[in-house]
C-alpha atoms as a PDB file:
ATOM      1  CA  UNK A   1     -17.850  27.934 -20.873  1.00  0.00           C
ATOM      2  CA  UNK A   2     -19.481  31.686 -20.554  1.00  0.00           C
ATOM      3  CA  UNK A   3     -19.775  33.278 -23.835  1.00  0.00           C
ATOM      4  CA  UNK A   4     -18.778  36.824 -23.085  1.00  0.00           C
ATOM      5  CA  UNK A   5     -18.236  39.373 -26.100  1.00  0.00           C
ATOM      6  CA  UNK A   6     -14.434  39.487 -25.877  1.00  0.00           C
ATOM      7  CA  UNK A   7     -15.105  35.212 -26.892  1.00  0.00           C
ATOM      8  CA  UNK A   8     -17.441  36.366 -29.372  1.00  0.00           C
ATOM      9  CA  UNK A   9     -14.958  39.033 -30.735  1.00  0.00           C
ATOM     10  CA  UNK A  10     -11.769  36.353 -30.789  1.00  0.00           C
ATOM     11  CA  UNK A  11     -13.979  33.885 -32.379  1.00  0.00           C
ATOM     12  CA  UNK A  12     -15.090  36.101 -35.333  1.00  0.00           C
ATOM     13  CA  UNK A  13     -11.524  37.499 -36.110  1.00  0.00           C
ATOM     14  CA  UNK A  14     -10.247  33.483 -36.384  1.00  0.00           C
ATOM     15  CA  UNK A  15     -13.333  33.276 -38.908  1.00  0.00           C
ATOM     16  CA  UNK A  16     -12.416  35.734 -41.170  1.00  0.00           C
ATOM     17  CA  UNK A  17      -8.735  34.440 -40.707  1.00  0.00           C
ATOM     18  CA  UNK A  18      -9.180  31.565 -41.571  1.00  0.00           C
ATOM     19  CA  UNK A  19     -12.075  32.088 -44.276  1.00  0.00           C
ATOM     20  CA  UNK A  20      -9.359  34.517 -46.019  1.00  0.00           C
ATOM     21  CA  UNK A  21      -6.786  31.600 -45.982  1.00  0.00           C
ATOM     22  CA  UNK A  22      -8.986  29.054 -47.222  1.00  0.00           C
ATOM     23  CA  UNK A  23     -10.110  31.331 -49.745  1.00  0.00           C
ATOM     24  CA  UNK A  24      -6.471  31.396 -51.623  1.00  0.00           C
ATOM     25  CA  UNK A  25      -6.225  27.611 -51.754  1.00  0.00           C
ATOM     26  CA  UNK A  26     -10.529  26.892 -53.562  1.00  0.00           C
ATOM     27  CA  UNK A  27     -12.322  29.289 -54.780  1.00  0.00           C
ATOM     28  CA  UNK A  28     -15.737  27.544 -54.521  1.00  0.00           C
ATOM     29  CA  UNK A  29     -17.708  30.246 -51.822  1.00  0.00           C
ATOM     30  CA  UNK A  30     -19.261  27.137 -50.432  1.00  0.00           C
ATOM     31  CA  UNK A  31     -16.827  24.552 -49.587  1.00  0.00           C
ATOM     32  CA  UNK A  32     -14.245  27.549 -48.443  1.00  0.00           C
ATOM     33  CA  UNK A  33     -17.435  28.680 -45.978  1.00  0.00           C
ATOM     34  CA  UNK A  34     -18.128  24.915 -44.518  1.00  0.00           C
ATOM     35  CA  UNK A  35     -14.225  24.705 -44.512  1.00  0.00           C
ATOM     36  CA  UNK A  36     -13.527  27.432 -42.127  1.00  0.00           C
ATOM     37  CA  UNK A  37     -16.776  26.859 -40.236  1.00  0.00           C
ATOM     38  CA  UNK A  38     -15.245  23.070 -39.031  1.00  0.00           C
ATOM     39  CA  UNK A  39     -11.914  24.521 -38.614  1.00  0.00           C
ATOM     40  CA  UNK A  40     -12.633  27.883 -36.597  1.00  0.00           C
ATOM     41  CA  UNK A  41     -13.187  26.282 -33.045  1.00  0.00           C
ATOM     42  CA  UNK A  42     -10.450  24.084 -33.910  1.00  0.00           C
ATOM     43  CA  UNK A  43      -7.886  26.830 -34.746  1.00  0.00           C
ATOM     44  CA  UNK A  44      -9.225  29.065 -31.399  1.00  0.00           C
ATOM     45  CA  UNK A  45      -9.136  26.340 -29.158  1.00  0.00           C
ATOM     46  CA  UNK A  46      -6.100  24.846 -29.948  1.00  0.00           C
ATOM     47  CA  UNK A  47      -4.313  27.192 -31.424  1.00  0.00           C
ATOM     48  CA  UNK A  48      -5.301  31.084 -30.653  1.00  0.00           C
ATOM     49  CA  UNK A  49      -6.351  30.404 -27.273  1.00  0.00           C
ATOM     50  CA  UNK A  50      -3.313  28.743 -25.890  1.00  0.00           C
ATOM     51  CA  UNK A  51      -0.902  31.082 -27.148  1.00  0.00           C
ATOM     52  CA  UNK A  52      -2.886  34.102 -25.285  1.00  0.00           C
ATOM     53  CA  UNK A  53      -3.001  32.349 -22.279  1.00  0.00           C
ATOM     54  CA  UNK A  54       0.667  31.693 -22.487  1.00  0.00           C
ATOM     55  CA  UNK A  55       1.539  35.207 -23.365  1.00  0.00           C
ATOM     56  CA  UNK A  56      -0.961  37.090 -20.985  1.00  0.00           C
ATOM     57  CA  UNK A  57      -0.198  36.505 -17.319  1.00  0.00           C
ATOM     58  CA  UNK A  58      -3.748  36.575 -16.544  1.00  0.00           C
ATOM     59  CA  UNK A  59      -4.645  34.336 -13.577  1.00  0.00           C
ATOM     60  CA  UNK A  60      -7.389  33.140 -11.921  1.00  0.00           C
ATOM     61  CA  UNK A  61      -8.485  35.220  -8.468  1.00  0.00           C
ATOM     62  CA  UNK A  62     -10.195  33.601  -5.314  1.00  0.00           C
ATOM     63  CA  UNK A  63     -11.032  34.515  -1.992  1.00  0.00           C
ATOM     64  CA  UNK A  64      -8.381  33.817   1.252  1.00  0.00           C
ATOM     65  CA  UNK A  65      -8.881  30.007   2.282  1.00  0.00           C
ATOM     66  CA  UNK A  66      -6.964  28.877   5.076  1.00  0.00           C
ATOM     67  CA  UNK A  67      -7.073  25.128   3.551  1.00  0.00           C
ATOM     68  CA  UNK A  68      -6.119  26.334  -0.392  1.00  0.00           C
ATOM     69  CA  UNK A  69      -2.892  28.530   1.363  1.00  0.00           C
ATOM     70  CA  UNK A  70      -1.312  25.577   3.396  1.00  0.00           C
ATOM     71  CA  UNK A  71      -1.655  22.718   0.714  1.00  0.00           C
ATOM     72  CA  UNK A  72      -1.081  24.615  -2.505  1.00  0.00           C
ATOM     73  CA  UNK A  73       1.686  27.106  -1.320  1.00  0.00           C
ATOM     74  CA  UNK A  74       2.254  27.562  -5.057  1.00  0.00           C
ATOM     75  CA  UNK A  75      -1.134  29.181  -5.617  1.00  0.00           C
ATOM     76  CA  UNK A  76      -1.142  31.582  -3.237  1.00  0.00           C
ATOM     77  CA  UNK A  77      -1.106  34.365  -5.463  1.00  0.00           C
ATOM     78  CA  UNK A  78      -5.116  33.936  -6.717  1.00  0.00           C
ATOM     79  CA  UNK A  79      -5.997  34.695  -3.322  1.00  0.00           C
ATOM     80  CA  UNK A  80      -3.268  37.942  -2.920  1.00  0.00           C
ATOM     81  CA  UNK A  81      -5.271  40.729  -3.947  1.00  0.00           C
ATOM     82  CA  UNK A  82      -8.133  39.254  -2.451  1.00  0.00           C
ATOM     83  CA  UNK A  83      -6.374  39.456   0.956  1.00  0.00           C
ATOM     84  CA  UNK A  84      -5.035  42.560   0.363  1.00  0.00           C
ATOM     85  CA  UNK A  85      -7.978  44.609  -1.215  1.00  0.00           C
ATOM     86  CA  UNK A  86     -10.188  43.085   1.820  1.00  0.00           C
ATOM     87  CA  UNK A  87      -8.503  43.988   4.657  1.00  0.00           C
ATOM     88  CA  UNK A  88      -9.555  40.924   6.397  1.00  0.00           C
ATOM     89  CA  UNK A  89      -5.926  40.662   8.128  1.00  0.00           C
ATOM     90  CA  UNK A  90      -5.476  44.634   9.267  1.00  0.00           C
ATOM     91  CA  UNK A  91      -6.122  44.660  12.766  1.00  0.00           C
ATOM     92  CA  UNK A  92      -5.377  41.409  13.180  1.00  0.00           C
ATOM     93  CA  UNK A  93      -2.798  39.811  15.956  1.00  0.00           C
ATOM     94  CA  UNK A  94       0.025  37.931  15.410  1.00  0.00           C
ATOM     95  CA  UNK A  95      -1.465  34.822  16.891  1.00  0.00           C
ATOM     96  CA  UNK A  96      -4.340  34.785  14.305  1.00  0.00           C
ATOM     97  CA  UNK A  97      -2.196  35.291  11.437  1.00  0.00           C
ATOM     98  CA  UNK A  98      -0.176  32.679  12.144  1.00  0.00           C
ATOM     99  CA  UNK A  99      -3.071  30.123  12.796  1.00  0.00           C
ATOM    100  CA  UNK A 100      -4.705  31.545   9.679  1.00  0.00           C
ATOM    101  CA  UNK A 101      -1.079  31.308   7.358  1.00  0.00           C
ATOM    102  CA  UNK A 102       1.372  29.375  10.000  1.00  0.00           C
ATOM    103  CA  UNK A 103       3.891  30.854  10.845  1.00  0.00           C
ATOM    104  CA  UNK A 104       5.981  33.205   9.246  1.00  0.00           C
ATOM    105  CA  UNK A 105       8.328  31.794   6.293  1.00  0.00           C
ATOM    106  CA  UNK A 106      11.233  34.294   6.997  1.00  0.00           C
ATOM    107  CA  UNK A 107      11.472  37.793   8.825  1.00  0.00           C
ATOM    108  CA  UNK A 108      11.973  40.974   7.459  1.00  0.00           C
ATOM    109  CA  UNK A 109      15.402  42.984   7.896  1.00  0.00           C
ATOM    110  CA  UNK A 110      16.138  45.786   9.878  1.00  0.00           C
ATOM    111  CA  UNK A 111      18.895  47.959   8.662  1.00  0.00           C
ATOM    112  CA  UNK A 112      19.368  50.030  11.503  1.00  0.00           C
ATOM    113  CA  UNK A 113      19.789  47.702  14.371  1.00  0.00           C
ATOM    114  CA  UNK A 114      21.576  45.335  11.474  1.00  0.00           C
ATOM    115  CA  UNK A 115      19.041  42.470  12.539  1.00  0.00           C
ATOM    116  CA  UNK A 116      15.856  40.892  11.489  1.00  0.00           C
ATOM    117  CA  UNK A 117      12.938  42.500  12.548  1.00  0.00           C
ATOM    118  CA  UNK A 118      10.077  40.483  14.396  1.00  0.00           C
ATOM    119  CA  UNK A 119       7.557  42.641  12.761  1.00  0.00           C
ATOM    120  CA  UNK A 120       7.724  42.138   9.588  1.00  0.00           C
ATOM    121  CA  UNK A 121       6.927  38.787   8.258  1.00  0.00           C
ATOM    122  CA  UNK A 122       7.012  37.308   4.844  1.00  0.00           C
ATOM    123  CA  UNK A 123       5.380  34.169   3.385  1.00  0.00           C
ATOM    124  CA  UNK A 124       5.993  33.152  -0.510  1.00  0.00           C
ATOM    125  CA  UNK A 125       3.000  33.495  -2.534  1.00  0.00           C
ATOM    126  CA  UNK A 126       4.325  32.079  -5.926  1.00  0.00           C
ATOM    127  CA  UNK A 127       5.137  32.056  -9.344  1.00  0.00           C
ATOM    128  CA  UNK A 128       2.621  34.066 -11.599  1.00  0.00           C
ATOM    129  CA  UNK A 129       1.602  32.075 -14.462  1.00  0.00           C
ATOM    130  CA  UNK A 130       2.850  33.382 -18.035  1.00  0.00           C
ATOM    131  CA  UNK A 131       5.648  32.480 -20.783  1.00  0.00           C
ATOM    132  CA  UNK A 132       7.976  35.228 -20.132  1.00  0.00           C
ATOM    133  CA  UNK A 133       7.520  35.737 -16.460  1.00  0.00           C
ATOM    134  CA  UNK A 134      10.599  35.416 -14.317  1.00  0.00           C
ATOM    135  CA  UNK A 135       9.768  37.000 -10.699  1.00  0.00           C
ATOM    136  CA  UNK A 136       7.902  35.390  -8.330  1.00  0.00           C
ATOM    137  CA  UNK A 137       5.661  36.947  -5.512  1.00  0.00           C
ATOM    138  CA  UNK A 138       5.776  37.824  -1.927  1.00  0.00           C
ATOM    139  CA  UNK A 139       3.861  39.570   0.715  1.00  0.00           C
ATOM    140  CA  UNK A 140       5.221  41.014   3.956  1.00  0.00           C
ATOM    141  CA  UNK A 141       2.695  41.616   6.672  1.00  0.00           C
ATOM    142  CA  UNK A 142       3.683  44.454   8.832  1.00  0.00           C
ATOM    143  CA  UNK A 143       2.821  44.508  12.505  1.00  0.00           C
ATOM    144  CA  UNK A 144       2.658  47.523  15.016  1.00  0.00           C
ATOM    145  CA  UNK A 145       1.518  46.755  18.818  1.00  0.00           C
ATOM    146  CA  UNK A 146       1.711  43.140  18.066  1.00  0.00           C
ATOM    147  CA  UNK A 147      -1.105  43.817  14.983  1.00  0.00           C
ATOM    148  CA  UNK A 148      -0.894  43.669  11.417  1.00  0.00           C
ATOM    149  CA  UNK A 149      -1.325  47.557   9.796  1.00  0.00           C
ATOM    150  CA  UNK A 150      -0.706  46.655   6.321  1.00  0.00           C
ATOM    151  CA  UNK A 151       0.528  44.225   3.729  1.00  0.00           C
ATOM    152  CA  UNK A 152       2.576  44.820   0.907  1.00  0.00           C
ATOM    153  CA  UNK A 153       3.308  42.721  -1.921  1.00  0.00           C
ATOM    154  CA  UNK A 154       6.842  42.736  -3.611  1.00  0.00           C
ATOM    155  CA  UNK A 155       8.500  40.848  -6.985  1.00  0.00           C
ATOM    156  CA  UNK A 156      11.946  38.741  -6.573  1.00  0.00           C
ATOM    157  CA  UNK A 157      13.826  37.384  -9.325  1.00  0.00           C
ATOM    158  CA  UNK A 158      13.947  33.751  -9.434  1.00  0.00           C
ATOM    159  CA  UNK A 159      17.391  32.210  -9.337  1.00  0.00           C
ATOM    160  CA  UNK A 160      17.855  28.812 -10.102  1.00  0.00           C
ATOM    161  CA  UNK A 161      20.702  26.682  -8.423  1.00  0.00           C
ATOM    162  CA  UNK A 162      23.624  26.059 -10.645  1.00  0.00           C
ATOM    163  CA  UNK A 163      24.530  22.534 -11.844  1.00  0.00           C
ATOM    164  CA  UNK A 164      27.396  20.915  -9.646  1.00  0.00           C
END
């Protein structure tokens, strides 16, 4: 575990919590100190920790890996900004994307011609982790002259099936 000062800061705000709450139930200085001591990493790691990891949708980031995107589809989105911040795919053709991602999950639409459009593909990146979190992620990769000139990332609303 790295020790940073946000840790530090958490970990000292549980201590005084829990030192004050002790504090109302013995009076003795010393047994409330050794008390809240022992019970400290117990309340942050099992207690305060959890719940900000549920509420926060912080995630995890990594760099593109052809491997990590075809067998965990569902974490595609730690390596999203990564691919999109890089540029690694701009300029690219539509040959190497698709031997780097496979091939497209579903095309983008067209509204004037009323048809899909062979230049725009999508691909599914997932569900960002968090409690209250109900859109999941997708990128579009946007060719011109048979290369990609951007990527753009975009939020759907997850619909379950209804029960039959």
């Amino acid at each position: 575990m790295i020790i940073t000062p946000l840790l530090v800061l958490f970990v000292i705000i549980v201590f005084i919590l829990v030192y004050l709450f002790v504090s109302t139930i013995d009076k003795r200085k010393w047994l409330t100190l050794l008390v809240s001591i022992v019970l400290t990493p117990v309340v942050y790691f099992y207690l305060f920790y959890p719940m900000l990891n549920i509420i926060s949708n912080y995630h995890h980031e990594k760099y593109f890996d052809k491997v990590a995107w075809a067998e965990k589809p569902g974490l595609r989105y730690e390596m999203m900004n990564n691919m999109i911040d890089s540029k690694e795919f701009t300029g690219k053709s539509k040959e190497e994307v698709t031997n780097l991602l496979g091939k497209y999950e579903w095309l983008g639409w067209d509204y004037k011609q009323n048809t899909y459009d062979e230049d725009k593909w999508n691909y599914g990146v997932g569900i960002l982790p968090g409690a209250f979190n109900d859109k999941k992620v997708n990128m579009t990769f946007i060719f011109k002259d048979n290369h990609v000139v951007d990527i753009l990332y975009f939020d759907e609303l997850i619909v379950f099936d209804e029960k039959k």
